[in-house]
Protein backbone atom coordinates (compact mmCIF):
# COMPACT_ATOMS: atom_id res chain seq x y z
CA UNK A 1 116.01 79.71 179.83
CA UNK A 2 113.20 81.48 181.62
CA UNK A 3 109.90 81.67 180.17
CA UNK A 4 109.72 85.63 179.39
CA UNK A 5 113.23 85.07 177.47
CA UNK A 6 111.76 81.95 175.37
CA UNK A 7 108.66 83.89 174.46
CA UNK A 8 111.06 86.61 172.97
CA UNK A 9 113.31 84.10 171.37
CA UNK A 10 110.27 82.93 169.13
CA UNK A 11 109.03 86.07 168.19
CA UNK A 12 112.63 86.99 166.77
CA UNK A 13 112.97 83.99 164.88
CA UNK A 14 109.33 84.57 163.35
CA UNK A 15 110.07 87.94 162.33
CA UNK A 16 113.19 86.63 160.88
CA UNK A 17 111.32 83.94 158.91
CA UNK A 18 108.84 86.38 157.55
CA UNK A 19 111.19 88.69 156.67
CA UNK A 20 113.72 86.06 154.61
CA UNK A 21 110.42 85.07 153.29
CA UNK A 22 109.46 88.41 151.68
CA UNK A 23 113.01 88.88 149.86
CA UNK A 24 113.07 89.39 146.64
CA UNK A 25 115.14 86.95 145.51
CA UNK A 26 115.59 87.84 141.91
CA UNK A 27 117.30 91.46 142.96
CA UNK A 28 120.60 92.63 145.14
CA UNK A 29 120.36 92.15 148.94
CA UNK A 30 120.84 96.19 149.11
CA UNK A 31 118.93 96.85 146.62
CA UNK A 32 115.59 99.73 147.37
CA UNK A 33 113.02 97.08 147.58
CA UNK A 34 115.26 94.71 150.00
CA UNK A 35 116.43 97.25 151.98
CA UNK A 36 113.32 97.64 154.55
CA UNK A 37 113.78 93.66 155.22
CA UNK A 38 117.48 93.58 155.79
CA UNK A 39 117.13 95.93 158.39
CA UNK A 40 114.58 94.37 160.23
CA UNK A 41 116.38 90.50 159.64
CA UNK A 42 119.49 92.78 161.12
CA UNK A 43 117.25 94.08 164.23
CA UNK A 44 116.24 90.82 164.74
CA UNK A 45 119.57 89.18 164.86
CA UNK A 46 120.75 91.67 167.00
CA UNK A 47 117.62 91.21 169.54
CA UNK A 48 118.51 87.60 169.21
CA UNK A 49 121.81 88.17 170.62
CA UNK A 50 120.81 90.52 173.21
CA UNK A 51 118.57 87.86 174.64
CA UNK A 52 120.80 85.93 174.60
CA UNK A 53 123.46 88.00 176.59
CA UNK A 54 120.60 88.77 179.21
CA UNK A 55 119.84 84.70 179.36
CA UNK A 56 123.53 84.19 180.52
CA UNK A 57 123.75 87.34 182.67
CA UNK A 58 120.19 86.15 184.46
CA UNK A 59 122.01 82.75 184.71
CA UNK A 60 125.28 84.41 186.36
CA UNK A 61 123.39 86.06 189.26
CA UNK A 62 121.53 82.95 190.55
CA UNK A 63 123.15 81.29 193.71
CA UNK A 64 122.76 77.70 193.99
């Protein structure tokens, strides 16, 4: 994995981690308050598999 794609792959888990961090626990997942972080755990999931698709796509076109 190439450097630009490992300093992406940290940022998503961070905002990931932040995000299951400020949950609130207590309430529904959908609920109002929860909503704003689901989406953004959801963006970040999905930028985690993107990156990963474009890892193995970079990997594809190399000759050795």
């Amino acid at each position: 994995m190439q450097k630009f794609y490992k300093v992406f792959l940290v940022v998503f888990i961070v905002f990931i981690a932040i995000n299951l961090y400020a949950l609130d626990w207590q309430t529904d997942l959908l609920s109002e308050d929860n909503l704003k972080f689901v989406f953004s755990i959801a963006a970040a999931v999905l930028g985690l598999i993107l990156l990963f698709v474009l890892d193995t796509w970079s990997r594809i076109g190399v000759k050795k």
